[in-house]
Protein backbone atom coordinates (compact mmCIF):
# COMPACT_ATOMS: atom_id res chain seq x y z
CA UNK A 1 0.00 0.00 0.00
CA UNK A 2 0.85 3.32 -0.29
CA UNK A 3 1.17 5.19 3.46
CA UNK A 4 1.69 8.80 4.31
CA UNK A 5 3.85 8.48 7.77
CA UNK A 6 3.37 11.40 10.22
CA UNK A 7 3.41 12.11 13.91
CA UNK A 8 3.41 14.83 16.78
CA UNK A 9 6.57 13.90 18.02
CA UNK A 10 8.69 15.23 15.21
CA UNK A 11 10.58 13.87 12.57
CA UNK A 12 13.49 12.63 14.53
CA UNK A 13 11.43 10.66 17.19
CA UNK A 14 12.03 6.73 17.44
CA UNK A 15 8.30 6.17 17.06
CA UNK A 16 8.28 7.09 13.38
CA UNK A 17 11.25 5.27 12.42
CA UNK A 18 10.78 1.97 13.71
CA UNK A 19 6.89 2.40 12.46
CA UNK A 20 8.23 3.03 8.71
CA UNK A 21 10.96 0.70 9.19
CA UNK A 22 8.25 -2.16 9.94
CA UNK A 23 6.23 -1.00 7.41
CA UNK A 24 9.08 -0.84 4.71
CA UNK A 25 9.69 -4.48 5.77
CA UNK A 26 6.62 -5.62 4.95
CA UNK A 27 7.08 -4.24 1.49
CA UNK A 28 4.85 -1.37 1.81
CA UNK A 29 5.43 2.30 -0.52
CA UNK A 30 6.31 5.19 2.52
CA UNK A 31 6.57 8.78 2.31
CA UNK A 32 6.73 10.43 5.17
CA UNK A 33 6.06 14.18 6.09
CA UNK A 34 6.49 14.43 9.93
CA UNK A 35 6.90 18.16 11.95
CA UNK A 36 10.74 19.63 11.97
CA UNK A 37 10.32 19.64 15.98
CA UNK A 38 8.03 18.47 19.11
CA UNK A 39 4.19 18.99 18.57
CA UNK A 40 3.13 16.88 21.16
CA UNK A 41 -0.61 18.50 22.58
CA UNK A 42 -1.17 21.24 19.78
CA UNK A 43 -4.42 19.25 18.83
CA UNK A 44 -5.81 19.99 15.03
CA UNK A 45 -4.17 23.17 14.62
CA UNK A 46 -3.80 24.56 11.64
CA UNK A 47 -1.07 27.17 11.02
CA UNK A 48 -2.05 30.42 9.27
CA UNK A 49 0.03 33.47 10.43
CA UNK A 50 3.67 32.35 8.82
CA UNK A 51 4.92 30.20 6.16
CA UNK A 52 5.37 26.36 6.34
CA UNK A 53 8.45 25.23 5.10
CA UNK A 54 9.67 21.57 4.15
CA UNK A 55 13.39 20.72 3.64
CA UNK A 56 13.88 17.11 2.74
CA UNK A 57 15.85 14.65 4.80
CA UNK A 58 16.77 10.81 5.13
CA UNK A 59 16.41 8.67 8.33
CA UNK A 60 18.56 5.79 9.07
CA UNK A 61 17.16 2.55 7.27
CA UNK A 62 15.25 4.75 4.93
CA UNK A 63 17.40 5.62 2.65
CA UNK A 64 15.14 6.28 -0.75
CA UNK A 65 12.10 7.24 1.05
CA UNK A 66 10.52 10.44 0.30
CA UNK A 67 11.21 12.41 3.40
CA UNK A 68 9.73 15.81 5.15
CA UNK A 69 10.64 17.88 7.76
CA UNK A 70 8.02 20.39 7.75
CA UNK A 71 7.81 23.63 9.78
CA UNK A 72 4.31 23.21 10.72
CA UNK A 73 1.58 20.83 12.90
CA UNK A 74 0.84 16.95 12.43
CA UNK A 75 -2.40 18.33 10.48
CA UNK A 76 -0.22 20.82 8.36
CA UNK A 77 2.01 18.17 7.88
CA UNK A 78 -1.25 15.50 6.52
CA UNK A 79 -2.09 18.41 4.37
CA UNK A 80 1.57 19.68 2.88
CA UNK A 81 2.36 16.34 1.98
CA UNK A 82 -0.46 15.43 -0.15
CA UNK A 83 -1.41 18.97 -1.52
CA UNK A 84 2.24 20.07 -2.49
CA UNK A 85 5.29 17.22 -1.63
CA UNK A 86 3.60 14.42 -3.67
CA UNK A 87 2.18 12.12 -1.35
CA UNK A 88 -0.43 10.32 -2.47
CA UNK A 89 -1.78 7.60 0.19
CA UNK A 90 -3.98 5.19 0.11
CA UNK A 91 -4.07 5.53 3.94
CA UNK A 92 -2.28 7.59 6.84
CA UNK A 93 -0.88 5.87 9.64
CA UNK A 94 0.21 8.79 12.27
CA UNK A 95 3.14 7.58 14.74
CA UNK A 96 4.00 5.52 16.79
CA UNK A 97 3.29 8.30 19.71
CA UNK A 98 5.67 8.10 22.86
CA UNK A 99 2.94 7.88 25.19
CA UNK A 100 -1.32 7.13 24.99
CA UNK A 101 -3.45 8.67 23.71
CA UNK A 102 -6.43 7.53 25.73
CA UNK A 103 -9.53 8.43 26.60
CA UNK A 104 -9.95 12.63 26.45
CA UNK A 105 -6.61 13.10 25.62
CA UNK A 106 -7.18 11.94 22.78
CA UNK A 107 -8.79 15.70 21.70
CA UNK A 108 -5.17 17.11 22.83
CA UNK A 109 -3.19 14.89 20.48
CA UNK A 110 -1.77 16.12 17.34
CA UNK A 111 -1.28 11.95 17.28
CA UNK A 112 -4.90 11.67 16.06
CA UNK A 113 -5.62 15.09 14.57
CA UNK A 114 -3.23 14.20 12.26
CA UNK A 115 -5.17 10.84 11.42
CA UNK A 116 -8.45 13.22 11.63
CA UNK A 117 -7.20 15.36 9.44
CA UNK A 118 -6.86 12.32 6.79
CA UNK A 119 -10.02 11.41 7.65
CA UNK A 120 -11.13 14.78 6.30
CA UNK A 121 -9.65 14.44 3.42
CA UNK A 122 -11.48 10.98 2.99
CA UNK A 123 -8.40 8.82 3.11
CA UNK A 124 -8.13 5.74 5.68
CA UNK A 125 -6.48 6.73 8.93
CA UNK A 126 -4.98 5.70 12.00
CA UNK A 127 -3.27 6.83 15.03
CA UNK A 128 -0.96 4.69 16.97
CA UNK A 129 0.57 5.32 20.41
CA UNK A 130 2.84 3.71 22.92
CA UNK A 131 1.92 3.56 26.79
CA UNK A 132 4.67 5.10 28.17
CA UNK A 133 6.79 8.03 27.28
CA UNK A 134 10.34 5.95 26.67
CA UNK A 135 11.23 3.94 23.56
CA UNK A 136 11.82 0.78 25.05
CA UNK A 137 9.97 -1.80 23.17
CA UNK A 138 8.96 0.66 20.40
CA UNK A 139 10.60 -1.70 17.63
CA UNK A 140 7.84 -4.28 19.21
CA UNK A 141 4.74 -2.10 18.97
CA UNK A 142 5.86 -1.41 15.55
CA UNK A 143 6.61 -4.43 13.95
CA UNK A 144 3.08 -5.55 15.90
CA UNK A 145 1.34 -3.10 14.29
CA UNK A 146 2.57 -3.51 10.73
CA UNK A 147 1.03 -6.91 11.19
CA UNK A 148 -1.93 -5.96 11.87
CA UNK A 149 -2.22 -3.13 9.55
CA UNK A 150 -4.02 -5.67 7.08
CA UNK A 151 -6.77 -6.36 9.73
CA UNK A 152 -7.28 -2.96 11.02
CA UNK A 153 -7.89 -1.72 7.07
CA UNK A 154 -10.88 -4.13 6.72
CA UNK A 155 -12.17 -1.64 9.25
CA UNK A 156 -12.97 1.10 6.45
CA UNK A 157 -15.80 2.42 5.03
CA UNK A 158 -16.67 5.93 6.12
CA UNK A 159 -14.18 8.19 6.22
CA UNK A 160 -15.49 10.32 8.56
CA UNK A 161 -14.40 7.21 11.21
CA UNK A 162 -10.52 6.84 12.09
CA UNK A 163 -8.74 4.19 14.09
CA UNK A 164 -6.91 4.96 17.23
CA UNK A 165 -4.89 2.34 18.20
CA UNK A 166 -2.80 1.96 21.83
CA UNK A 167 0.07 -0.44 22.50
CA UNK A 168 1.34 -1.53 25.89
CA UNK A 169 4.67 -1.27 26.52
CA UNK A 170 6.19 -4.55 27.03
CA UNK A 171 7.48 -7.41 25.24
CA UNK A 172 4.94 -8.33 22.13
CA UNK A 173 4.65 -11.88 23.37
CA UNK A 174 3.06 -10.18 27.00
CA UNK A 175 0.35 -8.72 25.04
CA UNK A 176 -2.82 -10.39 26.00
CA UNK A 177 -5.09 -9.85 22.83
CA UNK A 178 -6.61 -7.11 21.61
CA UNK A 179 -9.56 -5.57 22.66
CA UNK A 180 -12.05 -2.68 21.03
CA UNK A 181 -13.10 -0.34 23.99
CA UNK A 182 -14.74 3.40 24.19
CA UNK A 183 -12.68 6.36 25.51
CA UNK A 184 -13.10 7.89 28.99
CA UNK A 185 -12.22 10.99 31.17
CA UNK A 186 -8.96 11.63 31.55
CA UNK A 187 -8.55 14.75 33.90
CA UNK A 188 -5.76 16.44 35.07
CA UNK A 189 -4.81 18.54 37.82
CA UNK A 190 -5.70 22.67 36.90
CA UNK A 191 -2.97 24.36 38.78
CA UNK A 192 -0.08 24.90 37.31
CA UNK A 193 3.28 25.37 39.02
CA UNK A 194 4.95 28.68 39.18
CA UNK A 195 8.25 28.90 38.01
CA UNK A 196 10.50 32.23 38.49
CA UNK A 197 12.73 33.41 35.08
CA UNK A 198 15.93 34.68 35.07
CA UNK A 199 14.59 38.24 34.71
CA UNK A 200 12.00 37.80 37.30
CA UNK A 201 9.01 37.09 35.84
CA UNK A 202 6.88 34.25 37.14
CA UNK A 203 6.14 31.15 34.36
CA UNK A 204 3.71 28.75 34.89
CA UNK A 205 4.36 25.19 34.04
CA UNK A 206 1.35 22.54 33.29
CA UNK A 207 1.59 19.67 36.47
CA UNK A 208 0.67 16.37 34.36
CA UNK A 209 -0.96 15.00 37.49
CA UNK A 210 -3.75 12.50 36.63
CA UNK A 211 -6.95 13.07 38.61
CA UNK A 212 -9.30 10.38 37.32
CA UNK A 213 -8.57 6.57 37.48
CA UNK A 214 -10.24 3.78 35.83
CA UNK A 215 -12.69 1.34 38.07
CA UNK A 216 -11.91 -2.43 37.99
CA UNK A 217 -15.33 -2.67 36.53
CA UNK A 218 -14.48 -0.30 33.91
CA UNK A 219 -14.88 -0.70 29.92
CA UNK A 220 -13.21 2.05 28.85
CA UNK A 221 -9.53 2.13 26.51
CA UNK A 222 -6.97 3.08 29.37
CA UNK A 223 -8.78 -0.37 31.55
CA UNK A 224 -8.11 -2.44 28.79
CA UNK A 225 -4.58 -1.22 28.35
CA UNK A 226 -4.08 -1.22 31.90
CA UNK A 227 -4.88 -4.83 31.65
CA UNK A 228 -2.41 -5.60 29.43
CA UNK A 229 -4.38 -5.82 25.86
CA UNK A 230 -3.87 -3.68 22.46
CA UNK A 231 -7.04 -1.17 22.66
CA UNK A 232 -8.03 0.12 19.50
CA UNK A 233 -10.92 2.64 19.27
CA UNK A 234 -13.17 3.99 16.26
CA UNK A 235 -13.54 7.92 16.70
CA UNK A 236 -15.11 10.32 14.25
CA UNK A 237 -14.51 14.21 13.40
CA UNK A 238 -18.40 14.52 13.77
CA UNK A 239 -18.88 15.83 17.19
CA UNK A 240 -21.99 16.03 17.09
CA UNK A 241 -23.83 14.91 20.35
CA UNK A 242 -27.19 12.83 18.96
CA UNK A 243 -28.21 11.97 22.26
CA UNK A 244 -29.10 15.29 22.99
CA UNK A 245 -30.19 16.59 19.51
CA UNK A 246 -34.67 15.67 20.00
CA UNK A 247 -34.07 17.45 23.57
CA UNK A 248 -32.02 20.60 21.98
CA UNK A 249 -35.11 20.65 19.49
CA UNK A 250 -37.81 21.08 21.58
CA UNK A 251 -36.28 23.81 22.92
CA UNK A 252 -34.50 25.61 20.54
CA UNK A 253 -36.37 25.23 17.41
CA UNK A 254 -39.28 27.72 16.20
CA UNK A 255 -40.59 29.30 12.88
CA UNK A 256 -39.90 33.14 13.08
């Protein structure tokens, strides 16, 4: 297949390499277009008030494949790629992200607005993430996910629907399955911590400090990951909340 490889993590990151490295093994056509640095929680931004820039580059194992640094977000990068580099996927696989994207945070990742964004554009997409923020084991999440990649495209029909996938991190053979689960709350502590400048001024730092936790009884992604399985979760760029739409009628709608 052809695959447009992208992340939030930057171009450099390990995730992205051993993901196209397992995907070049298994004979498939890359190009990637991946941000020049760290994007990690910018979401589906877009940028509009400067230039986006792209200077080509080659990452070790990858010698041959088309290959983007661009100036810009995961979504700018989705977009770049296919509207002016060349790129022309038959699906976007965005990672392999150096930590979850569960639950909520899933609308802070530029992991899976990057897939959205493909989405968008009506191509197949997926997200993929790691559970914890180091790279140990990433070469087994990848080369795990590459096999699966067949599977998960079965999934496809509307492209309005994406595919977030999240891998534990340990060995491949301690996976225990793989299981299909809804997201959850994920909420973090609101204070941030002040931290004095050089010059004075006070800077305030975001405290990752997790306030929810999952319930033993609980169905949600980060339960089923916390129990050791591959979670992978449809999600959809309409936000729309139908449960809610006959009650928002009756009292919002009139003829004026």
């Amino acid at each position: 297949m052809r695959i447009l490889v992208t992340n939030d993590d930057g171009i450099f990151a390990a995730g992205i390499a051993e993901l196209a490295l397992a995907l070049k093994r298994c004979g498939h056509e890359l190009f990637i277009g991946a941000p020049a640095e760290n994007q990690s929680c910018v979401s589906h931004g877009l940028t509009l008030s400067r230039p986006l820039y792209a200077k080509a580059e080659e990452l070790p194992g990858l010698a041959g494949i088309p290959t983007y640094a661009i100036t810009g977000t995961p979504a700018d990068c989705v977009r770049l790629s296919i509207g002016n580099l060349g790129a022309d996927p038959e699906v976007i696989i965005s990672g392999i992200n150096q930590a979850p994207n569960l639950g909520t945070d899933a609308l802070y990742s530029g992991t899976v607005s990057a897939a959205m964004e493909g989405a968008m554009l009506g191509i197949p997409s997926i997200a993929v993430s790691k559970d914890t923020f180091d790279t140990e084991f990433m070469d087994e999440a990848a080369e795990f996910f590459a096999d699966m990649l067949p599977k998960l495209m079965e999934f496809f029909g509307p492209a309005e629907s994406i595919l977030s996938v999240n891998i534990p991190s340990k060995k491949r053979s301690e996976y225990r399955g793989v299981r299909v689960a809804r997201t959850g709350l994920q909420s973090y502590m609101l204070a941030y911590a002040e931290v004095p400048d050089p010059d004075g001024r006070i800077g305030y730092h975001m405290q990752s400090v997790k306030l929810t936790e999952c319930a033993e009884d609980d169905d949600t992604d980060e339960k089923m990951m916390r129990d050791g399985f591959v979670v992978v979760t449809p999600l959809t760029y309409d936000i729309t909340e139908y449960r809610r739409m006959e009650r928002a009628k009756e009292l919002f709608e009139t003829d004026l």
